[in-house]
Protein backbone atom coordinates (compact mmCIF):
# COMPACT_ATOMS: atom_id res chain seq x y z
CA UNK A 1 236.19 205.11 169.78
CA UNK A 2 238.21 208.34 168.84
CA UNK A 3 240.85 208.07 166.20
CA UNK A 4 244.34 208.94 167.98
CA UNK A 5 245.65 212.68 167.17
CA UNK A 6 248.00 212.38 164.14
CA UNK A 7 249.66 214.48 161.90
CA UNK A 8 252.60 215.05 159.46
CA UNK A 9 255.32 216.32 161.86
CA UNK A 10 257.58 213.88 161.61
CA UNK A 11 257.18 213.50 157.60
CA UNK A 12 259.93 215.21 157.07
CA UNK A 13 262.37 215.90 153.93
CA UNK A 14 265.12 213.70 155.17
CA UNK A 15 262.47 211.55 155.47
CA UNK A 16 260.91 211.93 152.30
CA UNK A 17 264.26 211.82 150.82
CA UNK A 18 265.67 208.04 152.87
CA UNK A 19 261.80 206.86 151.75
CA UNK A 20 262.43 207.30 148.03
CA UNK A 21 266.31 205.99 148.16
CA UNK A 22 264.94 202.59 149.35
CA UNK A 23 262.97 201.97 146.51
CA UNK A 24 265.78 203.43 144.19
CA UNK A 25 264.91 206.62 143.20
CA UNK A 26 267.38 209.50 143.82
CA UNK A 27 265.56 213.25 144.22
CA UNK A 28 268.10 215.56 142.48
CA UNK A 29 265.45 218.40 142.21
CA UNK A 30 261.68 219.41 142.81
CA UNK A 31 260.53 217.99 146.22
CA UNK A 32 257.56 220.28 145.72
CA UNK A 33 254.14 219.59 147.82
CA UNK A 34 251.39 219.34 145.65
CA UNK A 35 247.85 220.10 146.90
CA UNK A 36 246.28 217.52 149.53
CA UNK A 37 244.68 217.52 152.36
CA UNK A 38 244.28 213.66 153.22
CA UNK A 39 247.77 212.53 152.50
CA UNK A 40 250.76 214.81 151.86
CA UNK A 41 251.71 214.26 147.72
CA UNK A 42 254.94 215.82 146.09
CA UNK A 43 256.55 215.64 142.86
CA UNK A 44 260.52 215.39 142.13
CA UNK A 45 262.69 214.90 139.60
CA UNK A 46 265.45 211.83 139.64
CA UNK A 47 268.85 212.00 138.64
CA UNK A 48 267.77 211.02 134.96
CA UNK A 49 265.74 214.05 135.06
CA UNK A 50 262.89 212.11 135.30
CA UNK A 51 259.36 213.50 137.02
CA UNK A 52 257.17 211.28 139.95
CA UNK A 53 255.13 211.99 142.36
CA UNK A 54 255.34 210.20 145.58
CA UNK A 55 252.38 210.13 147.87
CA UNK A 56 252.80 209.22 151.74
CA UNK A 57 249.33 207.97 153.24
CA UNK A 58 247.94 209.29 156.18
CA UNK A 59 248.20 206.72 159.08
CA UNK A 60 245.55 205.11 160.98
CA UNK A 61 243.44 205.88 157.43
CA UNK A 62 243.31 202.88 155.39
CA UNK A 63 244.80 199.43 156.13
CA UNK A 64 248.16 198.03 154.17
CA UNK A 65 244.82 195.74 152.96
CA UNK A 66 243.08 198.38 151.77
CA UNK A 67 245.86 200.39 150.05
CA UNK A 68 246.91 197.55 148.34
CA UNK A 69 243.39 197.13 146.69
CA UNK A 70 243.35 200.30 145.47
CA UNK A 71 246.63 199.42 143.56
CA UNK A 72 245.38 196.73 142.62
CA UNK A 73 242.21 198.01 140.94
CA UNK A 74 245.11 201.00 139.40
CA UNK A 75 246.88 198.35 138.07
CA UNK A 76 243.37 196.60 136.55
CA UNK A 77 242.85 199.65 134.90
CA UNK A 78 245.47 200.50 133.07
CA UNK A 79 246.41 197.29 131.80
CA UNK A 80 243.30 197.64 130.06
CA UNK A 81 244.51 201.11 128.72
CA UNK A 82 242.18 203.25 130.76
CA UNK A 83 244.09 206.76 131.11
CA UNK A 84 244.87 207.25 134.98
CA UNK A 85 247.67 207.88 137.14
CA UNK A 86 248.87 204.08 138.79
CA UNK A 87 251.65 203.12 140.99
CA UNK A 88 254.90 202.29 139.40
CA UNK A 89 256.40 198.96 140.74
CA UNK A 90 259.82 199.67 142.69
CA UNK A 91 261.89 196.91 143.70
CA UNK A 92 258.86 194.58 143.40
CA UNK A 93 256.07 196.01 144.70
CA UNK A 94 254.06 199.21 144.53
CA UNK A 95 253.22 199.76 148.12
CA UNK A 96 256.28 200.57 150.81
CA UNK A 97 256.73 201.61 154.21
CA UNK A 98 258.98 204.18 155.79
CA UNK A 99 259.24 204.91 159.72
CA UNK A 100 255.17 204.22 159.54
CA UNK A 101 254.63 205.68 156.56
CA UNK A 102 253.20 203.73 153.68
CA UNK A 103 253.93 205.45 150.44
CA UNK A 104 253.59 204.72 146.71
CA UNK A 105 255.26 206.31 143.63
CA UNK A 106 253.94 207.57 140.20
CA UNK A 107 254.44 209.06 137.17
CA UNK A 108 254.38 212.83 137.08
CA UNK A 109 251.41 213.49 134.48
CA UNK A 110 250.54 216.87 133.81
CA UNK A 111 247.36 218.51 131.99
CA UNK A 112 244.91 221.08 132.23
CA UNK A 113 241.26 221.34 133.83
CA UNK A 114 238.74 219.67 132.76
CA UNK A 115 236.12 221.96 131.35
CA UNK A 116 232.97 221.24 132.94
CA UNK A 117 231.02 222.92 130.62
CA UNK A 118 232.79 220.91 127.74
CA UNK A 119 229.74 218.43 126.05
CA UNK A 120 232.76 216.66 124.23
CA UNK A 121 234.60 216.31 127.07
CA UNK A 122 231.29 215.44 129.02
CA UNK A 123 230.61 212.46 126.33
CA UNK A 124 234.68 211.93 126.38
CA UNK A 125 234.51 210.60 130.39
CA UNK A 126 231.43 209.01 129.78
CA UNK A 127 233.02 206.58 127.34
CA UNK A 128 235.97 206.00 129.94
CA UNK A 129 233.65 206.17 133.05
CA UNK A 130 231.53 202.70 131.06
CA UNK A 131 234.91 201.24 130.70
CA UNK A 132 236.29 201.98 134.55
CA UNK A 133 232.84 200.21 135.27
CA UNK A 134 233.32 197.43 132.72
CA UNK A 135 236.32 196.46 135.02
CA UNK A 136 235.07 197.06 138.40
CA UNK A 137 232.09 194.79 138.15
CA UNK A 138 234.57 191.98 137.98
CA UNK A 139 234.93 191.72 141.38
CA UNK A 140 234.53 194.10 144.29
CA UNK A 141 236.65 195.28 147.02
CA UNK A 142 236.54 192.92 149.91
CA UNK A 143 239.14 194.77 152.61
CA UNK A 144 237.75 198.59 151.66
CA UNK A 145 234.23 199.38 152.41
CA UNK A 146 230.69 199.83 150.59
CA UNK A 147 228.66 203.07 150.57
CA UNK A 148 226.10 203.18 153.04
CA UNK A 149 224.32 205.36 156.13
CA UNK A 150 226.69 203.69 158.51
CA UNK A 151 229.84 204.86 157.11
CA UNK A 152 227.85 208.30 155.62
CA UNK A 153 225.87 209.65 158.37
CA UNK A 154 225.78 207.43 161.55
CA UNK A 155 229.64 207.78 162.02
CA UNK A 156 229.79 211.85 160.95
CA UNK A 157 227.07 212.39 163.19
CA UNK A 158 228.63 210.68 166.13
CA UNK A 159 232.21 212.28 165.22
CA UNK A 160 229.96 216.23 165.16
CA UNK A 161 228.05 215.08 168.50
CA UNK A 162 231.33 215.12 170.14
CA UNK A 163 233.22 217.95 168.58
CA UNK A 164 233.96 221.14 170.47
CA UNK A 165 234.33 223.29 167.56
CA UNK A 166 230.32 223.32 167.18
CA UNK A 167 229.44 225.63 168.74
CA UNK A 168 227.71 225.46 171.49
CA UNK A 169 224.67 226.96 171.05
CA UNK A 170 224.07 225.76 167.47
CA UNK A 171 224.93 222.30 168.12
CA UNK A 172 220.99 220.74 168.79
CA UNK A 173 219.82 222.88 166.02
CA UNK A 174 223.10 220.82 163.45
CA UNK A 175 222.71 217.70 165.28
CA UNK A 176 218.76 218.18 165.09
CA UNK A 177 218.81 218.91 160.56
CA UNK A 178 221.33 216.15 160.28
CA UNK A 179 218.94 213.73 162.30
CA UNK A 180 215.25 214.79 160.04
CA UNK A 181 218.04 214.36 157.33
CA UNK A 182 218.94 211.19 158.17
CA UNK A 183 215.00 209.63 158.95
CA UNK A 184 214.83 210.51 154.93
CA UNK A 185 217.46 209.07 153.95
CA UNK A 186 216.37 205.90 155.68
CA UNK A 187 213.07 206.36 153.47
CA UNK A 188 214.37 206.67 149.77
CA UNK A 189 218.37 205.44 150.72
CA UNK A 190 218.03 201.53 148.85
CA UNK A 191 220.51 198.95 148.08
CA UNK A 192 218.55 197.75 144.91
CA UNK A 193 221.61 198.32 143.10
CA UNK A 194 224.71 195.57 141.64
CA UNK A 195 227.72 197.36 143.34
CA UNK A 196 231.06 197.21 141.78
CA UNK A 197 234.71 198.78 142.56
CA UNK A 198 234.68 202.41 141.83
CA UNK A 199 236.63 205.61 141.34
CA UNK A 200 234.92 207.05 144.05
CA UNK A 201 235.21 210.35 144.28
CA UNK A 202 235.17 211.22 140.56
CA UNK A 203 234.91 214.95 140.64
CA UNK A 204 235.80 217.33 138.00
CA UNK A 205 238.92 218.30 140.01
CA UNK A 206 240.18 214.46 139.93
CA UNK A 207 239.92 214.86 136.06
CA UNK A 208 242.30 216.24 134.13
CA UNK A 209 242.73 217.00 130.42
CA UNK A 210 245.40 215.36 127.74
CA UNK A 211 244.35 214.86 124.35
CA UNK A 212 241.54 213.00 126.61
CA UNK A 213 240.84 212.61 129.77
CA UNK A 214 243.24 211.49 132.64
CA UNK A 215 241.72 210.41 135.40
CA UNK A 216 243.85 210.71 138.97
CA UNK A 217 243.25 210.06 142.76
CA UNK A 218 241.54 206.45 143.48
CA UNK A 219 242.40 207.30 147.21
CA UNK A 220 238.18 207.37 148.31
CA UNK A 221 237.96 204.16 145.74
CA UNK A 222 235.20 201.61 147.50
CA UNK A 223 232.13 199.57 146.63
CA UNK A 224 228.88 201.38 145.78
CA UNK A 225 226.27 201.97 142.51
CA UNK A 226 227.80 203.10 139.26
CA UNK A 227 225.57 206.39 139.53
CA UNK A 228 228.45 207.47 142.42
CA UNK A 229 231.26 207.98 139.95
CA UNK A 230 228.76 209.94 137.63
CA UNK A 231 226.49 212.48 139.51
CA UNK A 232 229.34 214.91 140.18
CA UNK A 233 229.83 216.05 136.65
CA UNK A 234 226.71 217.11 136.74
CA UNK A 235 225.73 220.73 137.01
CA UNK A 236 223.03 223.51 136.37
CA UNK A 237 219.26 223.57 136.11
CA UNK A 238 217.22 220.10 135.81
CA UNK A 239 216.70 221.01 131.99
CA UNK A 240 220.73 221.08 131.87
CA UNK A 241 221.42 218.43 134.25
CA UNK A 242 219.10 216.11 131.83
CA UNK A 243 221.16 217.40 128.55
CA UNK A 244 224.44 216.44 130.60
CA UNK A 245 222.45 213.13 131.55
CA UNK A 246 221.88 212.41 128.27
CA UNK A 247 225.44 212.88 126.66
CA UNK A 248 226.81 211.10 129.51
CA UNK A 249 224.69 208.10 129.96
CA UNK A 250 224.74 207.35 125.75
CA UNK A 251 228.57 207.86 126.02
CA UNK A 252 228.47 205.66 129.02
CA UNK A 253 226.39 203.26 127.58
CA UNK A 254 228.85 202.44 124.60
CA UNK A 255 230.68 200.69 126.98
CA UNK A 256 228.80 199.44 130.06
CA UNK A 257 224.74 199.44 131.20
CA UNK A 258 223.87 201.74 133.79
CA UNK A 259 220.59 200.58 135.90
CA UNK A 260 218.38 204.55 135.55
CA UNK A 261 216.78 203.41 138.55
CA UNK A 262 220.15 204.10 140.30
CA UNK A 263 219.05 207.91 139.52
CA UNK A 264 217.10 208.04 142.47
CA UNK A 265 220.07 207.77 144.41
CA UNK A 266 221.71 210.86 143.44
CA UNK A 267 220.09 213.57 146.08
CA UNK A 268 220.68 210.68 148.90
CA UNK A 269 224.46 210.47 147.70
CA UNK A 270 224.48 214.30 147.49
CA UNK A 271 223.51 214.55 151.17
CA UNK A 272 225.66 211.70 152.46
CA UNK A 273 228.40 213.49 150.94
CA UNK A 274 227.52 216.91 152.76
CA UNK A 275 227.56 215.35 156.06
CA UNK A 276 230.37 212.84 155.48
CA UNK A 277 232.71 216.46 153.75
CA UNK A 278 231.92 218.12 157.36
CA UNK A 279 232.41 215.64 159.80
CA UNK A 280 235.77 215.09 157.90
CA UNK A 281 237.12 218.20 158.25
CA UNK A 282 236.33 218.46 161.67
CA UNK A 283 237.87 214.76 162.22
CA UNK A 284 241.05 216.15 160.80
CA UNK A 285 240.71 219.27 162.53
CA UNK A 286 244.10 218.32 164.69
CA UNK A 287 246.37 218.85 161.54
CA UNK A 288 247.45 222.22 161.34
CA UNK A 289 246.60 222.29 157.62
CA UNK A 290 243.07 221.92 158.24
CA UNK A 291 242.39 225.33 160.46
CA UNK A 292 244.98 227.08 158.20
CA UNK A 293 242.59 225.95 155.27
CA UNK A 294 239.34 226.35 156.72
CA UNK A 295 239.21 229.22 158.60
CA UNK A 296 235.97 230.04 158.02
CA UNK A 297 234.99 226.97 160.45
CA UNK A 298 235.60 228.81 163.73
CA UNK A 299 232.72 231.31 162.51
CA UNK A 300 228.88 230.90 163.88
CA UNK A 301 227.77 232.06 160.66
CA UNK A 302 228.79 228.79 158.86
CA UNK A 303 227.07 226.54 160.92
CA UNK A 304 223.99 228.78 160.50
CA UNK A 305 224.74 228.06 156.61
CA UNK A 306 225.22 224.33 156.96
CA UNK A 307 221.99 224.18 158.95
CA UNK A 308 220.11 225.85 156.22
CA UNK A 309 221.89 223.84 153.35
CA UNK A 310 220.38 220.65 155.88
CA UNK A 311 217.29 221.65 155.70
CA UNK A 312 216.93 222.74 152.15
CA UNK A 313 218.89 219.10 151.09
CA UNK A 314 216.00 217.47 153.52
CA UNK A 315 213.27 219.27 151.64
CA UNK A 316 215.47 218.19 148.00
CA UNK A 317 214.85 214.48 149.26
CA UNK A 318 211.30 214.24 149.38
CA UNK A 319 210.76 215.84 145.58
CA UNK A 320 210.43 213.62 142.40
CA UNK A 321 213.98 212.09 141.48
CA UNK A 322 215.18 213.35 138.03
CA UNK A 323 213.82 211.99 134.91
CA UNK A 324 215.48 211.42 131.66
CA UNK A 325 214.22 211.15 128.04
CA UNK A 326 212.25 208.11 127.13
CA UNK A 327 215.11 206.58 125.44
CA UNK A 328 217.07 206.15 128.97
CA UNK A 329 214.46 204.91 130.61
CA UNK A 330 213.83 200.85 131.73
């Protein structure tokens, strides 16, 4: 079934503006859109002079079930002191509604990129990465869902079958490297693992820097294996990526176990986020942001490239998973 065509029309400032009065807050400057493609995010100021961001959800996305969760795990976390951005609680509650909009409101907290190729920042998330996990193995989510090939591949390859921005003459040959892709996955994709509540899409670009790290944006937060919130910081050769390994799984460990044979998992997650990046951008291909931000996917030549980056993620799949030093290993 097709998701109905949405976008952000009728978001408008008046809107905006009638939103944030209800819960009390009066915008005397700012209103500024901040960068998002999912949900549309801007920061103000009040009449105190005070900075938030407010962030409107994108209908038909996530249920008021699901949204709520993710508060809920926000709130988790920072009452056990765990830097991150979480909802502020206006008249009550932290999740409102707006002519169909559900919105929330935060702090405005500022800092500056986290340095990827920073070891002390490396072991610095680590350390706060074990203690996100310490309190998401509490519980898990029960309304939002658990990483898997259903939600990862099965659904993305259904939503590219029946796109008309493939084109068409290169459409078997995507449709045909996503499918070898997925009988791999099928092969080395296991559910050996204890899953907990995470972050979720803990990138270096959902990390900023403060005297420490701040950690924002729990919007893709679901169930899945600890390694999910930890393979993204990684980066270069294998003999780097098993230095980063290294600092991040000793920093990691200070506060939390990690299972190593989650490691396995990595490439599979790395290819179930390929397919999952490019069916979504071609599921939200009816808001004008989208084609005014990737205009590149009207061009044959990058489907040729994501063909190739298939194939060569299919070949990835069937090597050796990464080992670490002996002292990381069960």
């Amino acid at each position: 079934m097709k998701e109905p065509a949405f976008n952000f029309q009728t978001l408008t400032p008046d809107t905006i503006l009638d939103a944030l009065w209800e819960t009390g807050l009066r915008v005397e400057s700012g209103l500024t859109a901040l960068n998002s493609y999912e949900n549309r995010v801007y920061q103000f100021s009040d009449d105190d002079k005070r900075r938030y961001v407010a962030k409107f959800y994108r209908p038909q996305r996530w249920s008021q079930a699901q949204i709520e969760e993710e508060h809920q795990f926000a709130a988790e976390l920072f009452a056990d002191e765990i830097p991150l951005a979480a909802p502020l609680e206006l008249n009550g509650s932290m999740l409102h509604q707006h002519k169909g909009f559900w919105f929330a409101v935060f702090p405005s907290l500022g800092g500056r990129q986290y340095e990827t190729d920073n070891y002390d920042h490396l072991e610095w998330v680590g350390r706060f990465l074990g203690r996100i996990h310490q309190v998401g193995r509490r519980k898990t989510f029960e309304s939002r869902p658990t990483i898997g090939l259903k939600e990862y591949i099965d659904e993305p390859l259904q939503i590219l079958t029946d796109s008309a921005l493939v084109p068409a003459k290169l459409k078997m040959g995507l449709l045909d490297s996503i499918g070898r892709l997925r009988t791999t996955l099928q092969n080395c994709w296991h559910t050996q693992w204890q899953p907990l509540r995470l972050h979720g899409d803990c990138h270096p670009g959902n990390i900023l820097w403060r005297d420490g790290p701040l950690f924002v944006d729990l919007d893709d937060a679901r169930n899945g294996p600890a390694v999910q919130d930890l393979w993204m910081l990684i980066n270069g050769d294998r003999q780097e990526q098993r230095l980063q390994w290294d600092i991040l799984l000793e920093a990691y460990g200070e506060f939390c176990e990690f299972d190593t044979h989650e490691l396995s998992l990595i490439e599979p997650l790395r290819a179930m986020r390929m397919v999952y990046y490019l069916a979504w951008v071609v599921r939200r291909w009816h808001d004008p942001a989208f084609p005014a931000s990737f205009p590149w996917m009207t061009d044959e030549d990058f489907w040729l490239r994501q063909i190739s980056t298939f194939n060569e993620q299919n070949k990835l799949l069937q090597e050796p998973p990464l080992q670490l030093a002996p002292v990381f290993q069960v």
